[in-house]
C-alpha atoms as a PDB file:
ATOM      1  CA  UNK A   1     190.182 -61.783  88.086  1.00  0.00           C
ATOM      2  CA  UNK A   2     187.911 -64.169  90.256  1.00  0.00           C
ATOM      3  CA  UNK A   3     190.993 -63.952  93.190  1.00  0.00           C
ATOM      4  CA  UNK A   4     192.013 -60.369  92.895  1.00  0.00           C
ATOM      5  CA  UNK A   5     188.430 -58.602  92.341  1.00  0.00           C
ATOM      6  CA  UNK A   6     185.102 -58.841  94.183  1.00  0.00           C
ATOM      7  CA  UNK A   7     182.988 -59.919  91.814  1.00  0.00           C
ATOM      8  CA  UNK A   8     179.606 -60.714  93.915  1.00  0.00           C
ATOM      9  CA  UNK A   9     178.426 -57.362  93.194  1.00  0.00           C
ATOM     10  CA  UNK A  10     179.128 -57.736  89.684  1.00  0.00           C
ATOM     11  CA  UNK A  11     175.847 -59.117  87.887  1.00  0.00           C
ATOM     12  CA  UNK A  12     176.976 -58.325  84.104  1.00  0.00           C
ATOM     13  CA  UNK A  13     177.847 -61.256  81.961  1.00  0.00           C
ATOM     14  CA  UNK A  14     181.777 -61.732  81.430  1.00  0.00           C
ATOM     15  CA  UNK A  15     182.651 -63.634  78.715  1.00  0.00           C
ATOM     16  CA  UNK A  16     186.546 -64.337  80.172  1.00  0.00           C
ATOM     17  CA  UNK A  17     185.132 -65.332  83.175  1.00  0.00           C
ATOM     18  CA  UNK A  18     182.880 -67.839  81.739  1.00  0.00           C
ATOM     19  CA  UNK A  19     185.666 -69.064  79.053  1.00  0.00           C
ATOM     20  CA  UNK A  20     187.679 -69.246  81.945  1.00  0.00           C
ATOM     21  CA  UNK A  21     185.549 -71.520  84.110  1.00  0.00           C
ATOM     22  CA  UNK A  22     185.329 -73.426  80.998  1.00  0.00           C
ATOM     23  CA  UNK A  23     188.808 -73.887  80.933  1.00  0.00           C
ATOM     24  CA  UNK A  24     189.747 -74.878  84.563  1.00  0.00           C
ATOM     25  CA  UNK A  25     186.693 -77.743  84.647  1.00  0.00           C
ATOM     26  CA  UNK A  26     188.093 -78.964  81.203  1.00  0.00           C
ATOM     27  CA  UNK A  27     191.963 -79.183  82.898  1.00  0.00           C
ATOM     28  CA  UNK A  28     190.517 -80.741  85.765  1.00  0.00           C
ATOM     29  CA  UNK A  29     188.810 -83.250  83.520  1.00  0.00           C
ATOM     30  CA  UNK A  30     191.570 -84.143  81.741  1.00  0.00           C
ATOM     31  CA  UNK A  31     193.669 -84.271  84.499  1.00  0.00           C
ATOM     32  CA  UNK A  32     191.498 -86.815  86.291  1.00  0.00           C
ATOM     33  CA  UNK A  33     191.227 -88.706  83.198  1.00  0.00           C
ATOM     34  CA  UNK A  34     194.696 -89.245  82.829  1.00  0.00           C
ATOM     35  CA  UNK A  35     195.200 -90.460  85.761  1.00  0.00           C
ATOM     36  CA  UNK A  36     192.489 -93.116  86.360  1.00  0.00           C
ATOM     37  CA  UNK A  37     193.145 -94.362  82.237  1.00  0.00           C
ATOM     38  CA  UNK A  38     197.143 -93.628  82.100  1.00  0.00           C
ATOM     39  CA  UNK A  39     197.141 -97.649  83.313  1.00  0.00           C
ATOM     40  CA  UNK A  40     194.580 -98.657  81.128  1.00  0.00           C
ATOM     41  CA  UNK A  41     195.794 -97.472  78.319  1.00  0.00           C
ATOM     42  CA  UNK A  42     199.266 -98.745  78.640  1.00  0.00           C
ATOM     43  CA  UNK A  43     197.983-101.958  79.374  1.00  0.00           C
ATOM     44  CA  UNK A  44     196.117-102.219  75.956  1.00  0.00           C
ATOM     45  CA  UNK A  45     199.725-100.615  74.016  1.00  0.00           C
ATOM     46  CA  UNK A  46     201.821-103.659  76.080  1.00  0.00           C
ATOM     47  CA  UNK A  47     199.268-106.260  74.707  1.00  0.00           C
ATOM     48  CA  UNK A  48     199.172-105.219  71.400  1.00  0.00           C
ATOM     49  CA  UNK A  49     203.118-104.880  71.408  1.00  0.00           C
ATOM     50  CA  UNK A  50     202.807-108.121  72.540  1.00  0.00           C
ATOM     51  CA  UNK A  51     201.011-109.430  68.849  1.00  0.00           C
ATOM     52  CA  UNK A  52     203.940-109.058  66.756  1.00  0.00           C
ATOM     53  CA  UNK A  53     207.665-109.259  67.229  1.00  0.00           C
ATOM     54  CA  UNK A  54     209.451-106.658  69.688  1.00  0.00           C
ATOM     55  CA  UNK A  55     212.449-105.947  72.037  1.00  0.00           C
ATOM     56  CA  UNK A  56     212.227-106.105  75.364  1.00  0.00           C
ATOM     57  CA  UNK A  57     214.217-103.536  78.029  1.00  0.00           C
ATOM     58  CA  UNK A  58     214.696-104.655  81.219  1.00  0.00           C
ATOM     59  CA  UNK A  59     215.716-101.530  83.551  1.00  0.00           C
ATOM     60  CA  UNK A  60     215.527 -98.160  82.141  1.00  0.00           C
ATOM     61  CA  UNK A  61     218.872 -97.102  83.286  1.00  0.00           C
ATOM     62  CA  UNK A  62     221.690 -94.773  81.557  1.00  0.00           C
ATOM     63  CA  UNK A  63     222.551 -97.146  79.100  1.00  0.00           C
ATOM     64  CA  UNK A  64     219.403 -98.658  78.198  1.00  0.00           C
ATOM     65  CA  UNK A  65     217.910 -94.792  77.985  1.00  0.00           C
ATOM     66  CA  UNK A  66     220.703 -94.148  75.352  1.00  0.00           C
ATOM     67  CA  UNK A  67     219.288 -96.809  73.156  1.00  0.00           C
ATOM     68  CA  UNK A  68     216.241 -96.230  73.108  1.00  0.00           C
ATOM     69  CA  UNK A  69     216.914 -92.606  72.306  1.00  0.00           C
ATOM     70  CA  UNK A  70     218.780 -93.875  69.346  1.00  0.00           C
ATOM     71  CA  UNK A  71     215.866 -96.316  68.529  1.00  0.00           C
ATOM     72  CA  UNK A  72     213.861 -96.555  65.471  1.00  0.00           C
ATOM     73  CA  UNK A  73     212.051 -99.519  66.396  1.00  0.00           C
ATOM     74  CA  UNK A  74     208.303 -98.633  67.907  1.00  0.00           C
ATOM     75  CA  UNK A  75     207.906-102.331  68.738  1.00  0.00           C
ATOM     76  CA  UNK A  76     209.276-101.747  72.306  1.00  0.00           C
ATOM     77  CA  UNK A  77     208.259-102.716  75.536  1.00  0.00           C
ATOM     78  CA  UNK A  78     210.300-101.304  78.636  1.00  0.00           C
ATOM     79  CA  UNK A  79     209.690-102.949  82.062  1.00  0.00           C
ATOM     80  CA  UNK A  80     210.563-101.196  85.062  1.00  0.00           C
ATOM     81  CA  UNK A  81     210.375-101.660  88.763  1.00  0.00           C
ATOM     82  CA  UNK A  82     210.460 -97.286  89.478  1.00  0.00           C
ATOM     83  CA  UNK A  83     207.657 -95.881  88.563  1.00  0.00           C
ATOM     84  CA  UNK A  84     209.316 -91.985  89.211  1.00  0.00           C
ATOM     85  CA  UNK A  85     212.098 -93.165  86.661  1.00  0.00           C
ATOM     86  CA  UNK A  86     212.068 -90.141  85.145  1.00  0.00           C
ATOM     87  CA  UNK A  87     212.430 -91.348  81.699  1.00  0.00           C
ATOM     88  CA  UNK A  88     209.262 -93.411  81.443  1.00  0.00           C
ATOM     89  CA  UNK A  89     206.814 -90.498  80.809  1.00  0.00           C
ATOM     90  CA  UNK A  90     208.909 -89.237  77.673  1.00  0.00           C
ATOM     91  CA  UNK A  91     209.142 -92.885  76.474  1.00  0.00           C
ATOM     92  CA  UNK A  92     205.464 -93.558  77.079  1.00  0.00           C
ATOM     93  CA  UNK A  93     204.266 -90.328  74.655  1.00  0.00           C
ATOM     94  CA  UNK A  94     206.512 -91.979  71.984  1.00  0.00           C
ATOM     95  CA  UNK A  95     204.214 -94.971  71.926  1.00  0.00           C
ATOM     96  CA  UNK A  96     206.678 -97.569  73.669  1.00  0.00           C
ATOM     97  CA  UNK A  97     204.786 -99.987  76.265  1.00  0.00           C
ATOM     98  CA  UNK A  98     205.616 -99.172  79.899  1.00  0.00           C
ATOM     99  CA  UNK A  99     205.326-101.946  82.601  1.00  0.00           C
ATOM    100  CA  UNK A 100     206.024-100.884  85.855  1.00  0.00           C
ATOM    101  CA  UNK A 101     206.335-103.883  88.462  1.00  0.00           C
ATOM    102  CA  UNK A 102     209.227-105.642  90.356  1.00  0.00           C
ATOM    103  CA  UNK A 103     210.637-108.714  87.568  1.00  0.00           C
ATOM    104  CA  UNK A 104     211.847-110.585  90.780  1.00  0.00           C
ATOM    105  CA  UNK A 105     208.134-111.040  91.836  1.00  0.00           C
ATOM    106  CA  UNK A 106     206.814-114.692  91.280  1.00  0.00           C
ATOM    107  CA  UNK A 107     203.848-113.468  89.436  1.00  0.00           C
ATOM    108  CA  UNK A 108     205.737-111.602  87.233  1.00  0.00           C
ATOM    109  CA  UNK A 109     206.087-113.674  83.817  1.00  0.00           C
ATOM    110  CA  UNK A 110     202.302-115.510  84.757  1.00  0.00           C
ATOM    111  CA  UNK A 111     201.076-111.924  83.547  1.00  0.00           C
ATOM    112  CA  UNK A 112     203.037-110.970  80.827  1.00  0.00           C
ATOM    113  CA  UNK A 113     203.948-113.256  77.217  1.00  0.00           C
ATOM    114  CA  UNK A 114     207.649-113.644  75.696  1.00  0.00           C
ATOM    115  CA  UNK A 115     206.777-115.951  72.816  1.00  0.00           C
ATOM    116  CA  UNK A 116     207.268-113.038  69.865  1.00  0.00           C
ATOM    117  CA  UNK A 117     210.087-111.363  71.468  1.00  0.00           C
ATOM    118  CA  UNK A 118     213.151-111.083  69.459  1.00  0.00           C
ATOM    119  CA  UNK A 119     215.634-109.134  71.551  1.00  0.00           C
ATOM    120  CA  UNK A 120     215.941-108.924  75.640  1.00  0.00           C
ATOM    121  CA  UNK A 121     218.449-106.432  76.816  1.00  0.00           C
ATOM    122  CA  UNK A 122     218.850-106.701  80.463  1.00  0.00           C
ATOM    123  CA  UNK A 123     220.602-103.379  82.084  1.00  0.00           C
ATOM    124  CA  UNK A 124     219.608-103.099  85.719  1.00  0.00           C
ATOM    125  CA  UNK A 125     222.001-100.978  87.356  1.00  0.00           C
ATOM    126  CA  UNK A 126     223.413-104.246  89.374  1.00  0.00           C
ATOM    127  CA  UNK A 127     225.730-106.730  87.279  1.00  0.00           C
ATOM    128  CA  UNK A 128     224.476-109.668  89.837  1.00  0.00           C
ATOM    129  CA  UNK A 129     221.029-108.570  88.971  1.00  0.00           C
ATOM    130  CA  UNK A 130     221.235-108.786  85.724  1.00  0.00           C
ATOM    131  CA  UNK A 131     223.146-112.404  85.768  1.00  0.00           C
ATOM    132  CA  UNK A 132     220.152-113.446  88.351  1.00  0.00           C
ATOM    133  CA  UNK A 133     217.107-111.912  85.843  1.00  0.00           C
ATOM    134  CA  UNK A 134     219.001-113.437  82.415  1.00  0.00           C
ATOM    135  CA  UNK A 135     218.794-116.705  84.746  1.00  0.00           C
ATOM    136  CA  UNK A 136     215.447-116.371  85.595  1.00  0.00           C
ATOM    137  CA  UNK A 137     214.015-115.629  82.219  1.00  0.00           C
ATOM    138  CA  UNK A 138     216.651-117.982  80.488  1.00  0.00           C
ATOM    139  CA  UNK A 139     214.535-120.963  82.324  1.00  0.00           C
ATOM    140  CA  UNK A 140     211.508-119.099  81.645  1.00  0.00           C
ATOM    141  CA  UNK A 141     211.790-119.156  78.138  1.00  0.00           C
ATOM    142  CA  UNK A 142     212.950-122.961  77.926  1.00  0.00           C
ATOM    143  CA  UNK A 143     209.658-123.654  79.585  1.00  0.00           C
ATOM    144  CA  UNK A 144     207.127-122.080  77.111  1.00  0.00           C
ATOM    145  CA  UNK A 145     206.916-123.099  73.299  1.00  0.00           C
ATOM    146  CA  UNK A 146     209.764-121.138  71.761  1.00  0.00           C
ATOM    147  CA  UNK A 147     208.854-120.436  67.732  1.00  0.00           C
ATOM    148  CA  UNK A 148     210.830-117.201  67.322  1.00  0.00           C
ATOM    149  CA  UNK A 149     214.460-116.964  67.874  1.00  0.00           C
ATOM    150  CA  UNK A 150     215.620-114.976  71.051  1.00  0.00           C
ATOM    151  CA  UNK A 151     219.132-112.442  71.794  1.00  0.00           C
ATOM    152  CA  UNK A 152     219.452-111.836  74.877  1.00  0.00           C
ATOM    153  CA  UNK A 153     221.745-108.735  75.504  1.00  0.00           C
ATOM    154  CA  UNK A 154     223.072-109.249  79.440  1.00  0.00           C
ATOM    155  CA  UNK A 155     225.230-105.912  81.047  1.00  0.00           C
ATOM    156  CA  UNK A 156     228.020-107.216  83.243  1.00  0.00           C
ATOM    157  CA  UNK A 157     230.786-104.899  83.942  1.00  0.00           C
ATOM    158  CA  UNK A 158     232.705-107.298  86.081  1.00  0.00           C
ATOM    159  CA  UNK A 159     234.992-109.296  84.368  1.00  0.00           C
ATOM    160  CA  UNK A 160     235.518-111.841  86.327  1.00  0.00           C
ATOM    161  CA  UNK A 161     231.513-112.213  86.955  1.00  0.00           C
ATOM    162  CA  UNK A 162     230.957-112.386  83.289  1.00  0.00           C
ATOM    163  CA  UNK A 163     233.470-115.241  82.633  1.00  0.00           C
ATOM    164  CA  UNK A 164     232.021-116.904  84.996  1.00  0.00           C
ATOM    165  CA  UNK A 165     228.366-116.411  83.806  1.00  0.00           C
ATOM    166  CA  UNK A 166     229.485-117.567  80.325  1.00  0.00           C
ATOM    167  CA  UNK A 167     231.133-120.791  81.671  1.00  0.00           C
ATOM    168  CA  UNK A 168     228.904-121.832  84.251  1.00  0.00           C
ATOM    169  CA  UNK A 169     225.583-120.623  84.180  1.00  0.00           C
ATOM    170  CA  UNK A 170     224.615-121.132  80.428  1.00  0.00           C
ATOM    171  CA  UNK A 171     224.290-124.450  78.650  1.00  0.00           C
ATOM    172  CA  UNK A 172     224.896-124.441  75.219  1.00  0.00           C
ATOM    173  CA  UNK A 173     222.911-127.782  73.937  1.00  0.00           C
ATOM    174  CA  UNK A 174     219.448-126.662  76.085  1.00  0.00           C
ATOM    175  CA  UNK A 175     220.001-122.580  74.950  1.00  0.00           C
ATOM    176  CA  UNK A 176     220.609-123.493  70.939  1.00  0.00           C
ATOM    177  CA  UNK A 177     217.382-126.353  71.189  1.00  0.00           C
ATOM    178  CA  UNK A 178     215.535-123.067  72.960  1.00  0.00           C
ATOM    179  CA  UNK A 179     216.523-121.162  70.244  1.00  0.00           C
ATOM    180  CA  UNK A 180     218.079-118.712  72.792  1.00  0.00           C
ATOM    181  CA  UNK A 181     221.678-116.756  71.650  1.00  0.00           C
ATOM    182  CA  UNK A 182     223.502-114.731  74.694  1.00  0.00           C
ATOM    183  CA  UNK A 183     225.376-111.574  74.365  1.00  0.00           C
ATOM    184  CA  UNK A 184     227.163-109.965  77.477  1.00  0.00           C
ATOM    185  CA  UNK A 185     228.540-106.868  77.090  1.00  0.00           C
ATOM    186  CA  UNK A 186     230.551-104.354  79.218  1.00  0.00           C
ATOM    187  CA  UNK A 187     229.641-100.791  78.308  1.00  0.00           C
ATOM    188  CA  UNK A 188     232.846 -99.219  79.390  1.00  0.00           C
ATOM    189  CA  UNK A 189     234.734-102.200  77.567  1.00  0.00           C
ATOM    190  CA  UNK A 190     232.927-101.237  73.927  1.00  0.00           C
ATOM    191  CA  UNK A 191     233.648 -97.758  74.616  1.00  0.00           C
ATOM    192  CA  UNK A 192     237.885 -98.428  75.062  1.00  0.00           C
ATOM    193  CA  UNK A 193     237.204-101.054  72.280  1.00  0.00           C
ATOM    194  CA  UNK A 194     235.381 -98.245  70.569  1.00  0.00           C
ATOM    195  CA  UNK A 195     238.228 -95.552  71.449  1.00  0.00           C
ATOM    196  CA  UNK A 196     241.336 -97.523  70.149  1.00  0.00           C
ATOM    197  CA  UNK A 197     240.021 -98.751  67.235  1.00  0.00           C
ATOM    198  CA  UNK A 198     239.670 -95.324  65.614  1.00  0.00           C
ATOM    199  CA  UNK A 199     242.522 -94.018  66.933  1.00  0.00           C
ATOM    200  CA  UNK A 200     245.913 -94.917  67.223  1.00  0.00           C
ATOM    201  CA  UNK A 201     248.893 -93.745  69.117  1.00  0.00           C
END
């Protein structure tokens, strides 16, 4: 009404009108709101994540996106380096904590606390990403006081790049006195695994 009619010459109380102003200075609130808090408030959900045991995702990716659609667990905190992934929004309103920030940065773990996480699963897009992060936190971890008991859950699709990260790269003795276990997994692997193990031919 206020864009299609003149209504300068109209000096009669309108009700819509006013409900209406109402309504467009209350979505402008709230969108300005959001915005400058949206940070602040995931800030405080990370830390208090943080308190108690969780599982960490590194990259939110196809595969990592599946599981946490599958998820029960609320005790999750997702770190990401896009902040248009279009899946962090949907995973934010379920009450997961969202860090957005690069995890090859040298600040990166001087900001943020492992000690009560239980499960890492590292899915970056990039098997020689993922072998350099699972590196990088590995050594990490060995330098902090390790109580809990860590998984970490590594994606490597090549092959030849995971033998090669389970041989060279990881030391047994230093990763069971950590009180770190490693997992690397091929996603199209567990799916033939998956396939021929319910049905034969």
């Amino acid at each position: 009404e206020m864009i299609i009619n003149d209504i300068s010459d109209n000096n009669t109380f309108n009700i819509f009108l006013f409900i209406s102003s109402l309504l467009i200075g209350f979505t402008f609130f709230y969108a300005i709101l959001t915005t400058f808090f949206k940070e602040v408030i995931n800030k405080k959900v990370v830390s208090n994540i943080q308190k108690e045991r969780f599982i960490c995702i590194f990259g939110l990716g196809y595969l990592n996106e599946t599981f946490l659609r599958e998820s029960s667990n609320k005790n999750i905190i997702i770190v990401e380096n896009d902040s248009n992934n279009k899946y962090i929004d949907k995973f934010r309103e379920k009450g997961f904590g969202v860090i957005i920030q690069d995890i090859f940065d040298d600040n990166y773990f001087k900001n943020y606390s492992y000690s009560n996480m239980e499960y890492g699963i590292i899915a970056l897009g990039d098997d020689q990403k993922n072998i350099d992060f699972a590196i990088k936190l590995i050594d990490h971890i060995q330098g902090t006081n390790n109580k809990i008991e860590k998984r970490l859950i590594v994606h490597i699709e090549n092959s030849e790049l995971k033998e090669l990260f389970n041989l060279n790269f990881l030391n047994l003795y230093d990763l069971n006195k950590a009180k770190i276990d490693i997992k690397t997994f091929s996603y199209f692997e567990e799916c033939s695994n998956d396939l021929f193990e319910k049905h034969s031919f």
